[in-house]
PDB file of N, CA and C in Angstrom:
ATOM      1  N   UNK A   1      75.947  57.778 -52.045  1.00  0.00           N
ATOM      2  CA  UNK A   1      76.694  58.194 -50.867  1.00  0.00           C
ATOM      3  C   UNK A   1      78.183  58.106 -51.179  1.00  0.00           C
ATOM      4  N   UNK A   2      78.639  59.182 -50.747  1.00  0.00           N
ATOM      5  CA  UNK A   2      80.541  59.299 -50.981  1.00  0.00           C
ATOM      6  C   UNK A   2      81.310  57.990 -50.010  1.00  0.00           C
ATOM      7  N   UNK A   3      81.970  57.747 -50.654  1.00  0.00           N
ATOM      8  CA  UNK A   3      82.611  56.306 -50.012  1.00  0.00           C
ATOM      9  C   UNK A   3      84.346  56.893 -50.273  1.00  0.00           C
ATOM     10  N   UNK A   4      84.650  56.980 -49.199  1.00  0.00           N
ATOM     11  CA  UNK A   4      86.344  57.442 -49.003  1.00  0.00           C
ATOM     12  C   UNK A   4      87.727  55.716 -48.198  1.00  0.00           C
ATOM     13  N   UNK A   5      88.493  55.850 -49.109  1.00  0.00           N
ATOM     14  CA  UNK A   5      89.264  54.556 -48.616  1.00  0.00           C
ATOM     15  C   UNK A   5      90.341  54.998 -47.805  1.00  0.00           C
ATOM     16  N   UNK A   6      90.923  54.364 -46.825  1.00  0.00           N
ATOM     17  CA  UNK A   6      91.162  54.947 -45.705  1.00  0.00           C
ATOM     18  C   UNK A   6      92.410  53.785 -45.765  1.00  0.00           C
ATOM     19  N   UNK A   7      94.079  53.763 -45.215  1.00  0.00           N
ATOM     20  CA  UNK A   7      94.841  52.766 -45.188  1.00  0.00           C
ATOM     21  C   UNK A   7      94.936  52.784 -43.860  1.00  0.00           C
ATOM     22  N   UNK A   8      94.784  52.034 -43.015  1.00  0.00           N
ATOM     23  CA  UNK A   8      95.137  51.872 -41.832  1.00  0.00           C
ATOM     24  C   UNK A   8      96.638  51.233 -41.523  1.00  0.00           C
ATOM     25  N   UNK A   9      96.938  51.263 -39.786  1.00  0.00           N
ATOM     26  CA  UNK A   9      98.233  50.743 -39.676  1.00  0.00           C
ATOM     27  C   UNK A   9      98.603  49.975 -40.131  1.00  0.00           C
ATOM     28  N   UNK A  10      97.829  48.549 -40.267  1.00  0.00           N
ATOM     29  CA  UNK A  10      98.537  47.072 -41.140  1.00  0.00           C
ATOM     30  C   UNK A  10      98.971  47.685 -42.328  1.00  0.00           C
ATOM     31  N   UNK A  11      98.519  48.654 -43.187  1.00  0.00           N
ATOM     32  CA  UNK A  11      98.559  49.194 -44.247  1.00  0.00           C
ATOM     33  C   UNK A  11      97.708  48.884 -45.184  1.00  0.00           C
ATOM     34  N   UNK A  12      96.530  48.195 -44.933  1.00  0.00           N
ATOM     35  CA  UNK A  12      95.678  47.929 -45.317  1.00  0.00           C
ATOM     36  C   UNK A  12      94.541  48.338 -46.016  1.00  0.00           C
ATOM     37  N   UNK A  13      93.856  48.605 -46.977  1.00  0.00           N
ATOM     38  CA  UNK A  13      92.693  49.575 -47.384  1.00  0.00           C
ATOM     39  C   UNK A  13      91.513  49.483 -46.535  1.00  0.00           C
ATOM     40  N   UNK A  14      90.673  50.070 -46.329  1.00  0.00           N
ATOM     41  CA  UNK A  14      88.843  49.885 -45.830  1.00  0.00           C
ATOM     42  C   UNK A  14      88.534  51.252 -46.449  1.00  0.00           C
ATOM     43  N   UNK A  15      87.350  51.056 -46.620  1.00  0.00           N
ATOM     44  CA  UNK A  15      86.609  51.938 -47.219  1.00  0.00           C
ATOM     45  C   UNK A  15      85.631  52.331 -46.105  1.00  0.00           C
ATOM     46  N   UNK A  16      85.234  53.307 -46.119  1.00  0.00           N
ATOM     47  CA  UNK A  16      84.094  54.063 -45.123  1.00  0.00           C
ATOM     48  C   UNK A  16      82.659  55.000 -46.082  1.00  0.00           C
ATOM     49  N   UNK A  17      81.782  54.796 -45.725  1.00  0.00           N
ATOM     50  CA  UNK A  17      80.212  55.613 -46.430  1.00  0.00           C
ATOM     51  C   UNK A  17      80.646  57.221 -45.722  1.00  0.00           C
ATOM     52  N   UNK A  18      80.759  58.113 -45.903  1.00  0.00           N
ATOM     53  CA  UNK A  18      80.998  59.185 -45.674  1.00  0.00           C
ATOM     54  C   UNK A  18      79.577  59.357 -45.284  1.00  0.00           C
ATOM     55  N   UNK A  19      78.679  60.310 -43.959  1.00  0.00           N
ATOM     56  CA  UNK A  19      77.415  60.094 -43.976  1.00  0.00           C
ATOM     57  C   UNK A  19      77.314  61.720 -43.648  1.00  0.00           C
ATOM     58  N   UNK A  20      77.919  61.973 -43.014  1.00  0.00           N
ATOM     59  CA  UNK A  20      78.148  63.820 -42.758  1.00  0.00           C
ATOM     60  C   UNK A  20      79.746  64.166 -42.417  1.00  0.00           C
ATOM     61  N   UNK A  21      79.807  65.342 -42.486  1.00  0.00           N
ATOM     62  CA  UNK A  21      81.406  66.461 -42.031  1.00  0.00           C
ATOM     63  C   UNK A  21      80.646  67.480 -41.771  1.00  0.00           C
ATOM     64  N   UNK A  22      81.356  67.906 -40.718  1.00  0.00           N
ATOM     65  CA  UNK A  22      81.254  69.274 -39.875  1.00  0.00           C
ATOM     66  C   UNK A  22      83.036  69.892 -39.765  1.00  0.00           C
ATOM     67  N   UNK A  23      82.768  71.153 -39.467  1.00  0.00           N
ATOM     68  CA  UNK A  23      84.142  71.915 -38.949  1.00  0.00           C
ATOM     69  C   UNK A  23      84.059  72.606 -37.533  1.00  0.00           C
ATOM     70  N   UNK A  24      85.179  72.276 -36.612  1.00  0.00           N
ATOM     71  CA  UNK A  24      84.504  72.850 -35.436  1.00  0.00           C
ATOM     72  C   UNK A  24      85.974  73.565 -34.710  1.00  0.00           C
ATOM     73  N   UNK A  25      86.156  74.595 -34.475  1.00  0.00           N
ATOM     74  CA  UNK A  25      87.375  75.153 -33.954  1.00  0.00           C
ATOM     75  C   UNK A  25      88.031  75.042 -35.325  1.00  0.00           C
ATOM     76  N   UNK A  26      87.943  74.908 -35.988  1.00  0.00           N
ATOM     77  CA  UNK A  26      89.246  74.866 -37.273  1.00  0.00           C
ATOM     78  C   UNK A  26      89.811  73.630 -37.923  1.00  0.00           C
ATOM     79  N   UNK A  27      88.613  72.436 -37.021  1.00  0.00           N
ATOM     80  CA  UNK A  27      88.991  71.192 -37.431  1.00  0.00           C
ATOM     81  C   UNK A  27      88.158  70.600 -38.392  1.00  0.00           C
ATOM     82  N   UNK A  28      88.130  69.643 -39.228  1.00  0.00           N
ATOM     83  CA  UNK A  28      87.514  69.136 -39.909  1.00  0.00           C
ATOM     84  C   UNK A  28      86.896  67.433 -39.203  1.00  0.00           C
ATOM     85  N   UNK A  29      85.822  67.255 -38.882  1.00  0.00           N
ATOM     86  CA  UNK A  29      85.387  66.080 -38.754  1.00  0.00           C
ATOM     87  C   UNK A  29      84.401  65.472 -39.501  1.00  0.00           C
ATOM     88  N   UNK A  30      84.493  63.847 -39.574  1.00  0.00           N
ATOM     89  CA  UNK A  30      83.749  63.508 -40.607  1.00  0.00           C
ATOM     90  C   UNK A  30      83.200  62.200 -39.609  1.00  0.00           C
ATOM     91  N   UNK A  31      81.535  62.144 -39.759  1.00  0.00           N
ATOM     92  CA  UNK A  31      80.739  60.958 -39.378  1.00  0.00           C
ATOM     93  C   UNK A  31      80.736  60.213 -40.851  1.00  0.00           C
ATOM     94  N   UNK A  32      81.339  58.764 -40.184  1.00  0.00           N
ATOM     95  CA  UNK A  32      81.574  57.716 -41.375  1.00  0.00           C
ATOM     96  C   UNK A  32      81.086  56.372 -41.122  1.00  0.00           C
ATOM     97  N   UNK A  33      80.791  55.775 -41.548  1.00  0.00           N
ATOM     98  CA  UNK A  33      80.356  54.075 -41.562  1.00  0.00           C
ATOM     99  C   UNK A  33      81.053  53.432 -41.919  1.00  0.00           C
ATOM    100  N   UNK A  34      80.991  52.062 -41.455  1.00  0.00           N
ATOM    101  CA  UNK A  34      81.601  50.466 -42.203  1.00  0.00           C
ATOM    102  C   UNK A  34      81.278  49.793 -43.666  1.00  0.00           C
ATOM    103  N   UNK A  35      79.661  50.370 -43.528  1.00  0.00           N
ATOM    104  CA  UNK A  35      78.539  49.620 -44.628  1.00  0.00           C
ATOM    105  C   UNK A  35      77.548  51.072 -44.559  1.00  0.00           C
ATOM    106  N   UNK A  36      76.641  50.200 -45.419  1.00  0.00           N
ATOM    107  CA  UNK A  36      74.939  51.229 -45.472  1.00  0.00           C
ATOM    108  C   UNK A  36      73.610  50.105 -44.843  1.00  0.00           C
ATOM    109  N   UNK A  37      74.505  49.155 -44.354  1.00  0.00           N
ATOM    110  CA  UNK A  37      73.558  48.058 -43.496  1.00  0.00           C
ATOM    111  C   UNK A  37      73.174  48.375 -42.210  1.00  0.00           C
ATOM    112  N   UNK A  38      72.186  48.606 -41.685  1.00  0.00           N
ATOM    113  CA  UNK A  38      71.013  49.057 -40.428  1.00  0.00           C
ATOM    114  C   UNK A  38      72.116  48.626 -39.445  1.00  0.00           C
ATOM    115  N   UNK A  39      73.007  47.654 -39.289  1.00  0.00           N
ATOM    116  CA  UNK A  39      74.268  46.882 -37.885  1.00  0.00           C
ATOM    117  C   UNK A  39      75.667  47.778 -38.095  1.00  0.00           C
ATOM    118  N   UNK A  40      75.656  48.839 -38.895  1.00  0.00           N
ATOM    119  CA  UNK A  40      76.734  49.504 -39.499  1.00  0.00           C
ATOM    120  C   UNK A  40      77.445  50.115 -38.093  1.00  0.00           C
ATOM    121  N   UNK A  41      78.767  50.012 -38.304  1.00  0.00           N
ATOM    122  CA  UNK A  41      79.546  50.901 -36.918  1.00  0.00           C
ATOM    123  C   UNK A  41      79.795  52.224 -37.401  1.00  0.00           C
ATOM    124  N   UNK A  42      79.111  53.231 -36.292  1.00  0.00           N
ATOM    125  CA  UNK A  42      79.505  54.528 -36.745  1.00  0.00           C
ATOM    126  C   UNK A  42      81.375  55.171 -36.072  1.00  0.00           C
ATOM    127  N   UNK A  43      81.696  56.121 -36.867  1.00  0.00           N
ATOM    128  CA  UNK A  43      83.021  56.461 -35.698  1.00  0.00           C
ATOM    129  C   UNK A  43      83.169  57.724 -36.396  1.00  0.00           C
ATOM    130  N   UNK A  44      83.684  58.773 -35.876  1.00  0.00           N
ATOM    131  CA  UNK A  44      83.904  60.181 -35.690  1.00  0.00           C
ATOM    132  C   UNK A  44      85.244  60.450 -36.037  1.00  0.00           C
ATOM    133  N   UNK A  45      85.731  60.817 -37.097  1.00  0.00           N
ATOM    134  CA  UNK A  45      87.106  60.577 -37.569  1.00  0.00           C
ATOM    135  C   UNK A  45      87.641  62.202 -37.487  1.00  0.00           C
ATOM    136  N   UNK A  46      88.721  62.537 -37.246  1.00  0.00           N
ATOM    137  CA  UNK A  46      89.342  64.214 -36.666  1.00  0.00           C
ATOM    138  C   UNK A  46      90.403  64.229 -37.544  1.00  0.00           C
ATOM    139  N   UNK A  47      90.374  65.344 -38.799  1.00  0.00           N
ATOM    140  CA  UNK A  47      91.660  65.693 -39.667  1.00  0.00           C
ATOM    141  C   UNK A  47      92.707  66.395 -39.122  1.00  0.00           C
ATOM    142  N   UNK A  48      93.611  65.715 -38.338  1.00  0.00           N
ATOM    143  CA  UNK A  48      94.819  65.896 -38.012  1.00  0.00           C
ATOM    144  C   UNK A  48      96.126  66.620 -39.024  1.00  0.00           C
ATOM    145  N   UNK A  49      95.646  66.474 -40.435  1.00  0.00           N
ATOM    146  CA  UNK A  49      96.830  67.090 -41.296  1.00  0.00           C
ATOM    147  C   UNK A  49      96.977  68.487 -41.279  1.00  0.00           C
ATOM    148  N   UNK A  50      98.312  68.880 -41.647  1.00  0.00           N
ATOM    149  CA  UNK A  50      98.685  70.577 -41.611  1.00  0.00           C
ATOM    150  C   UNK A  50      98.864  70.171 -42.945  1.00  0.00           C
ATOM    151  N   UNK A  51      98.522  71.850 -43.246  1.00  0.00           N
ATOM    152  CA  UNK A  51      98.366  72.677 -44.880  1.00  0.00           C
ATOM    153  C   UNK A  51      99.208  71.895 -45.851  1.00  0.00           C
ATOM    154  N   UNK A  52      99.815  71.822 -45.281  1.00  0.00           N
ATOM    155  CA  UNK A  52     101.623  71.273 -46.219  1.00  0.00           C
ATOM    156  C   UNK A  52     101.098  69.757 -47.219  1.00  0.00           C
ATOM    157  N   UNK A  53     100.365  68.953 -46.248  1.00  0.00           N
ATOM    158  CA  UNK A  53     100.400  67.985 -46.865  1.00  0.00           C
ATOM    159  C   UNK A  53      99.519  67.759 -47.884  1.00  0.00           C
ATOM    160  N   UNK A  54      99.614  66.286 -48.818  1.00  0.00           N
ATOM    161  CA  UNK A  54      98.402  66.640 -50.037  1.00  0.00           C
ATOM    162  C   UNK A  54      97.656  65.687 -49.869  1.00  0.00           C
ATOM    163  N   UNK A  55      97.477  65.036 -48.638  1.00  0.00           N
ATOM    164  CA  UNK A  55      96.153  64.144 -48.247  1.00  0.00           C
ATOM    165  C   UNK A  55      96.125  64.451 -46.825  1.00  0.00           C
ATOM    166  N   UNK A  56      94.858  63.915 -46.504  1.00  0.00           N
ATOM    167  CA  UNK A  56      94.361  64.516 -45.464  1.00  0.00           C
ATOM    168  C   UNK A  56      94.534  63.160 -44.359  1.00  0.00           C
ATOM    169  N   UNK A  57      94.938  63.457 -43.364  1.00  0.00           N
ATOM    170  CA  UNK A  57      95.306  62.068 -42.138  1.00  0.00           C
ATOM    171  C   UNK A  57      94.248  62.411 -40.810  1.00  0.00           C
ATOM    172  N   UNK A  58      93.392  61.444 -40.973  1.00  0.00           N
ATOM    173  CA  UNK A  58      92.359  61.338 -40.144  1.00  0.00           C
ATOM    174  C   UNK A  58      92.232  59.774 -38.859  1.00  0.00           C
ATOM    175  N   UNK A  59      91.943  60.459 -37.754  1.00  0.00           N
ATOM    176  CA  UNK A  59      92.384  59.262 -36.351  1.00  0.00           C
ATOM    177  C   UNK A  59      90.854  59.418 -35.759  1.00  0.00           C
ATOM    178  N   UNK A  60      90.764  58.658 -35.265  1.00  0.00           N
ATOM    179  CA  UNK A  60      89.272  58.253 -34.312  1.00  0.00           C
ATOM    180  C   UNK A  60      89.614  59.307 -33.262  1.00  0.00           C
ATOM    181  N   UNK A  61      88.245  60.121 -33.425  1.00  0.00           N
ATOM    182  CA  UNK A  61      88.285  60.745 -31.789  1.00  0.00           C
ATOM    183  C   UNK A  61      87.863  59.736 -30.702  1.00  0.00           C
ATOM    184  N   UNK A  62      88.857  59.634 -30.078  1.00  0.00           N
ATOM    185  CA  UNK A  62      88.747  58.781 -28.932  1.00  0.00           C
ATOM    186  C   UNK A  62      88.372  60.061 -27.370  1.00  0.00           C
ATOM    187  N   UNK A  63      88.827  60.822 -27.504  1.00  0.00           N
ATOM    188  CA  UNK A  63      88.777  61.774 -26.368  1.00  0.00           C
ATOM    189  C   UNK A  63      87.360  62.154 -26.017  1.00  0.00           C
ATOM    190  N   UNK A  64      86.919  61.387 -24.958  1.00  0.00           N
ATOM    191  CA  UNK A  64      85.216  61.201 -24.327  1.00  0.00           C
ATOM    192  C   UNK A  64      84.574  63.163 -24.943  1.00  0.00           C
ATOM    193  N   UNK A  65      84.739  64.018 -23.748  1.00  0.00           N
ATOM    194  CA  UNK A  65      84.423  65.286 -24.030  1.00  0.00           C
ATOM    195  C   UNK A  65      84.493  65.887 -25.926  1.00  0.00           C
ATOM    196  N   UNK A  66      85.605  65.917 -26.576  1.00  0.00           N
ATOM    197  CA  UNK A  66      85.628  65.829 -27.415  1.00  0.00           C
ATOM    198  C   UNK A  66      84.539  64.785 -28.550  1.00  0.00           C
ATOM    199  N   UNK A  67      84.289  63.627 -28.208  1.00  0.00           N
ATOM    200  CA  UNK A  67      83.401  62.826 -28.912  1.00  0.00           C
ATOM    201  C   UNK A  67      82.094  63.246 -28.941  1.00  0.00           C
ATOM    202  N   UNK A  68      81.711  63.400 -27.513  1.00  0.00           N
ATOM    203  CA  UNK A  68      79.981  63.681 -27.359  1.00  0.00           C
ATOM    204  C   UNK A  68      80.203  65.511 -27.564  1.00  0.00           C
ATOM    205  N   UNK A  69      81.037  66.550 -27.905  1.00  0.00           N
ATOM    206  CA  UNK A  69      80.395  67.434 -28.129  1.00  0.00           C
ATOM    207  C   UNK A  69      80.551  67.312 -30.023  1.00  0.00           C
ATOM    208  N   UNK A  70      81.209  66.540 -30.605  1.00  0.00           N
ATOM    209  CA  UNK A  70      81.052  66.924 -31.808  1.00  0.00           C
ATOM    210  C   UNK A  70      79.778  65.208 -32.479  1.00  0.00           C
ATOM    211  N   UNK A  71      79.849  64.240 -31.492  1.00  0.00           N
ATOM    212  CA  UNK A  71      78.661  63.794 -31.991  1.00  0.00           C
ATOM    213  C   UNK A  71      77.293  64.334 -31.555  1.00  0.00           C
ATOM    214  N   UNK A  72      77.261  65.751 -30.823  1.00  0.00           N
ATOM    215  CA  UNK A  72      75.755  65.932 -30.626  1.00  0.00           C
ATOM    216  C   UNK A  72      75.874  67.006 -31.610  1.00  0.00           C
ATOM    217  N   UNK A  73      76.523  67.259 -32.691  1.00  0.00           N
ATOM    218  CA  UNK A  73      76.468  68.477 -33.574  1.00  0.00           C
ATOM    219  C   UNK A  73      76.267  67.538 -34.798  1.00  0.00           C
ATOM    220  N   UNK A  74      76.353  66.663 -34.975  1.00  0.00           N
ATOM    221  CA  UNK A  74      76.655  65.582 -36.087  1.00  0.00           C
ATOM    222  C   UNK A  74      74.561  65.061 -35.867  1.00  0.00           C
ATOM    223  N   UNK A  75      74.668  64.944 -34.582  1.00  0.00           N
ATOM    224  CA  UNK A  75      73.189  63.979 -33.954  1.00  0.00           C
ATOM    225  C   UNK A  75      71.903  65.544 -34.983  1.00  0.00           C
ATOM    226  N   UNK A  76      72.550  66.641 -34.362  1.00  0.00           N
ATOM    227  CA  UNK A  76      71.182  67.879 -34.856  1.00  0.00           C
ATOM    228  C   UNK A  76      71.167  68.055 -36.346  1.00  0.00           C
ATOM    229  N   UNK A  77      72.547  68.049 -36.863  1.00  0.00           N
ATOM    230  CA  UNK A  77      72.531  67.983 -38.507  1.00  0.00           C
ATOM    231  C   UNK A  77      71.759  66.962 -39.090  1.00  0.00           C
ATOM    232  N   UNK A  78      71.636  65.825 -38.574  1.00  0.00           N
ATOM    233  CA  UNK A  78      71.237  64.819 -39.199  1.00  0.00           C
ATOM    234  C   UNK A  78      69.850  64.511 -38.704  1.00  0.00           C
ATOM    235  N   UNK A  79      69.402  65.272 -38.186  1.00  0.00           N
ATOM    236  CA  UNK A  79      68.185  65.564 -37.830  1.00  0.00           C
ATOM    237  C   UNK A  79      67.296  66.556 -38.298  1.00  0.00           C
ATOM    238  N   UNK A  80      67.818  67.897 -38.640  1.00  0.00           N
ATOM    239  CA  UNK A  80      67.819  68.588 -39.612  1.00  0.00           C
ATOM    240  C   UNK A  80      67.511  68.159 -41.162  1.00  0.00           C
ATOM    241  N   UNK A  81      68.801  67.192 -41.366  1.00  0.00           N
ATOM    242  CA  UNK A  81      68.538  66.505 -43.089  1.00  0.00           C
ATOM    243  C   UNK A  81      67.550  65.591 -42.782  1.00  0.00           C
ATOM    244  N   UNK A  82      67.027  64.726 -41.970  1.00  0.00           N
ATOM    245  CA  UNK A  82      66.147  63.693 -41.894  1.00  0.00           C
ATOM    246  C   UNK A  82      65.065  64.598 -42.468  1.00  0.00           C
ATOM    247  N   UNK A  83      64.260  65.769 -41.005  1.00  0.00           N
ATOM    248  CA  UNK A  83      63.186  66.398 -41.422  1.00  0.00           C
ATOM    249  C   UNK A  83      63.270  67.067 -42.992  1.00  0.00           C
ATOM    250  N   UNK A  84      64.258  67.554 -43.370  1.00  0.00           N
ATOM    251  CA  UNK A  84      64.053  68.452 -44.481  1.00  0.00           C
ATOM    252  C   UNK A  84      63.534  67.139 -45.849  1.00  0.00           C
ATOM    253  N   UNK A  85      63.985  65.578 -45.878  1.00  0.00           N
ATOM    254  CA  UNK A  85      63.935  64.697 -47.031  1.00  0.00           C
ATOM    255  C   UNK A  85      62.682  64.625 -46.848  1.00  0.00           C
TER     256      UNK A  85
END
């Protein structure tokens, strides 16, 4: 599994399990984890960067409507890959 490191505000590193990405309107979102442990926190991360830059700056979708329509597109993909393994 792709594992992407992420600096947060303290400036700190964490690493995240990359578990799926989707694109939706022109955005890039990525379902990511803490761990690969069964208690793992999931969170829905939204690529906020323009073209210009050469890394990509990603923030928690916090915005309710926004969350549940791109985690029920994230919920069928991965339902999809379940049946197909």
């Amino acid at each position: 599994m792709e594992t992407i490191k992420f600096i947060v505000e303290d400036g700190s590193m964490v690493d995240f399990y990359v578990e799926d990405q989707t694109r939706v309107n022109g955005i890039n979102y990525l379902l990511v984890t803490d761990s690969q442990e069964d208690e793992a926190v999931a969170l829905i991360l939204k690529d906020i960067s323009d073209e210009s830059q050469a890394e990509a700056t990603y923030v928690i979708v916090e915005d309710d409507t926004e969350l549940e329509a791109v985690a029920k597109i994230f919920e069928e993909t991965m339902e999809v890959q379940i049946e197909k393994e």
